[in-house]
C-alpha atoms as a PDB file:
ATOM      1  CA  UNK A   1      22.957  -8.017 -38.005  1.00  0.00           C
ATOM      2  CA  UNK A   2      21.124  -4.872 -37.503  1.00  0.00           C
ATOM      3  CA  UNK A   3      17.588  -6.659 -37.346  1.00  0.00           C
ATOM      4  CA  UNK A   4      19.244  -9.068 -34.862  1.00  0.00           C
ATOM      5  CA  UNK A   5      20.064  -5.907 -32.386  1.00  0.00           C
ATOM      6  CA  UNK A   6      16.605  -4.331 -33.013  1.00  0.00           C
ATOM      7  CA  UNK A   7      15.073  -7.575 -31.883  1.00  0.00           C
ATOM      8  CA  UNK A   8      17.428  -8.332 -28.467  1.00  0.00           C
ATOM      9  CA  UNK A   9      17.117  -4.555 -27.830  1.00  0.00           C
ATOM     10  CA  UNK A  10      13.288  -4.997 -27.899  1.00  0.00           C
ATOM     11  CA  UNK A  11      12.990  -8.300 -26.246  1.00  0.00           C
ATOM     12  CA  UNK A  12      15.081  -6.731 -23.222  1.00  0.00           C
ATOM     13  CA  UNK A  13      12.882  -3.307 -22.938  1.00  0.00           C
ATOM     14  CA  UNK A  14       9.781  -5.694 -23.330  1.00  0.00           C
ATOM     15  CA  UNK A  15      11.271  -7.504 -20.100  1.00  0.00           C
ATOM     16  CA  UNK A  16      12.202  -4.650 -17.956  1.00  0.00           C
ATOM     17  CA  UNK A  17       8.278  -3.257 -18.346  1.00  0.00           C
ATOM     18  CA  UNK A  18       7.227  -6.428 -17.763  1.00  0.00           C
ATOM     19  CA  UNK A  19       9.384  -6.404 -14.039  1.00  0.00           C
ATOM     20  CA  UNK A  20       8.791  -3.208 -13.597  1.00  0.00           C
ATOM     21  CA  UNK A  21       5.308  -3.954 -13.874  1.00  0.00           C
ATOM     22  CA  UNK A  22       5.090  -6.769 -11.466  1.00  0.00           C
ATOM     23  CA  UNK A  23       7.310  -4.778  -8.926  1.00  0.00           C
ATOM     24  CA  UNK A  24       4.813  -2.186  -8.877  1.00  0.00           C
ATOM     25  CA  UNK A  25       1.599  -4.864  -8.205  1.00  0.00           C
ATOM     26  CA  UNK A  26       4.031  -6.963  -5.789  1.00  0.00           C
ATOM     27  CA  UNK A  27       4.314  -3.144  -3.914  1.00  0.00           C
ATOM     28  CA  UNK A  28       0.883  -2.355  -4.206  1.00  0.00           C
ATOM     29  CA  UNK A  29      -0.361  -5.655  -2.949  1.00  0.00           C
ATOM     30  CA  UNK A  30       2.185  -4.922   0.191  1.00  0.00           C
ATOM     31  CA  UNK A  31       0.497  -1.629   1.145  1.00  0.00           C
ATOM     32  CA  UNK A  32      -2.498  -2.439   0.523  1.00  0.00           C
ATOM     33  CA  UNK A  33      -1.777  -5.571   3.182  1.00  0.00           C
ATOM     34  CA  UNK A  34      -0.699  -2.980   5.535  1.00  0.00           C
ATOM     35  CA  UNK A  35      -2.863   0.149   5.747  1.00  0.00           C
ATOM     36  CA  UNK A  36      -6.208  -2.094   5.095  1.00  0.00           C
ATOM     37  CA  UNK A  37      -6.076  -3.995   8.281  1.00  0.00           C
ATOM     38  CA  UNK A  38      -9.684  -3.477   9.287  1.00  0.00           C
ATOM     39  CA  UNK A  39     -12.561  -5.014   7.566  1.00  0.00           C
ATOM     40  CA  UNK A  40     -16.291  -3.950   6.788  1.00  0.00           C
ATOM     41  CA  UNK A  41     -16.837  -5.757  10.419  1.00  0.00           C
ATOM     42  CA  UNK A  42     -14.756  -3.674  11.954  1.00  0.00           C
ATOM     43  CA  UNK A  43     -14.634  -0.609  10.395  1.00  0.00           C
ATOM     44  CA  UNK A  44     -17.166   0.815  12.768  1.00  0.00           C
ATOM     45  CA  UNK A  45     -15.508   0.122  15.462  1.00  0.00           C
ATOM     46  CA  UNK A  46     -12.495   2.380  14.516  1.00  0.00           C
ATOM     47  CA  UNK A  47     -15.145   5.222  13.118  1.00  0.00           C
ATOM     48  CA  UNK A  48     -17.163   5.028  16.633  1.00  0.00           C
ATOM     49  CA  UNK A  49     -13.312   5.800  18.614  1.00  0.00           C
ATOM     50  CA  UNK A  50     -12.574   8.192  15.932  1.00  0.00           C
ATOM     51  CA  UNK A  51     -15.782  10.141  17.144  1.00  0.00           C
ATOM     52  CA  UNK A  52     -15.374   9.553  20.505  1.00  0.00           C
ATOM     53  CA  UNK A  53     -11.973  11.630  20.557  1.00  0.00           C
ATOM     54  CA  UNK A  54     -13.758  14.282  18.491  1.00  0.00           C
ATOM     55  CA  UNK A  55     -16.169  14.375  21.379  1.00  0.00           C
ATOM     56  CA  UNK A  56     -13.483  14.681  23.823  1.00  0.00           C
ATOM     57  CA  UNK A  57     -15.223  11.801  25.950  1.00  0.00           C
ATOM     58  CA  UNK A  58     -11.624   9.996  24.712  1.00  0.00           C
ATOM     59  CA  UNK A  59      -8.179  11.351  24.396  1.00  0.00           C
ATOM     60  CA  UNK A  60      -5.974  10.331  21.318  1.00  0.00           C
ATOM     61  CA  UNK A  61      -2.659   8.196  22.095  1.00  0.00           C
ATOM     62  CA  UNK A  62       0.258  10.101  22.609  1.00  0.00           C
ATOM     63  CA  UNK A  63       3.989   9.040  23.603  1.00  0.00           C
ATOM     64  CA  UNK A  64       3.308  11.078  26.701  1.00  0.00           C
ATOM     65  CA  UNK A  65       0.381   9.253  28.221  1.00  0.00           C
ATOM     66  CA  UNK A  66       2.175   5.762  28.642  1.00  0.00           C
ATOM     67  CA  UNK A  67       4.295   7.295  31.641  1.00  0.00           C
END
């Protein structure tokens, strides 16, 4: 009977890695969607603005400027 708990216990900790394992790719995948929305075409384009407020010729985006 002993055996028989060793081997449920098991089979249940080998499932909870196994979710807990997929929950961390299914929330990697999600941020990964989210925070790499520019690709190698367009990458430029957002290091070229990024200078360009440097520079001063822009001015970053603040709450304040939309009135």
């Amino acid at each position: 009977m002993d055996r028989i708990t060793e081997i449920v216990g098991l089979f249940f900790a080998a499932v909870m890695v196994t979710a807990v394992g997929f929950e961390i790719s299914r929330r990697r995948k999600k941020l990964h969607e989210i925070y790499d929305v520019l690709d190698s075409e367009t990458k430029h384009i957002a290091i070229e603005l990024e200078q360009m407020v440097e520079d001063g010729t822009l001015k970053p985006f603040t709450e304040d400027s939309l009135a």
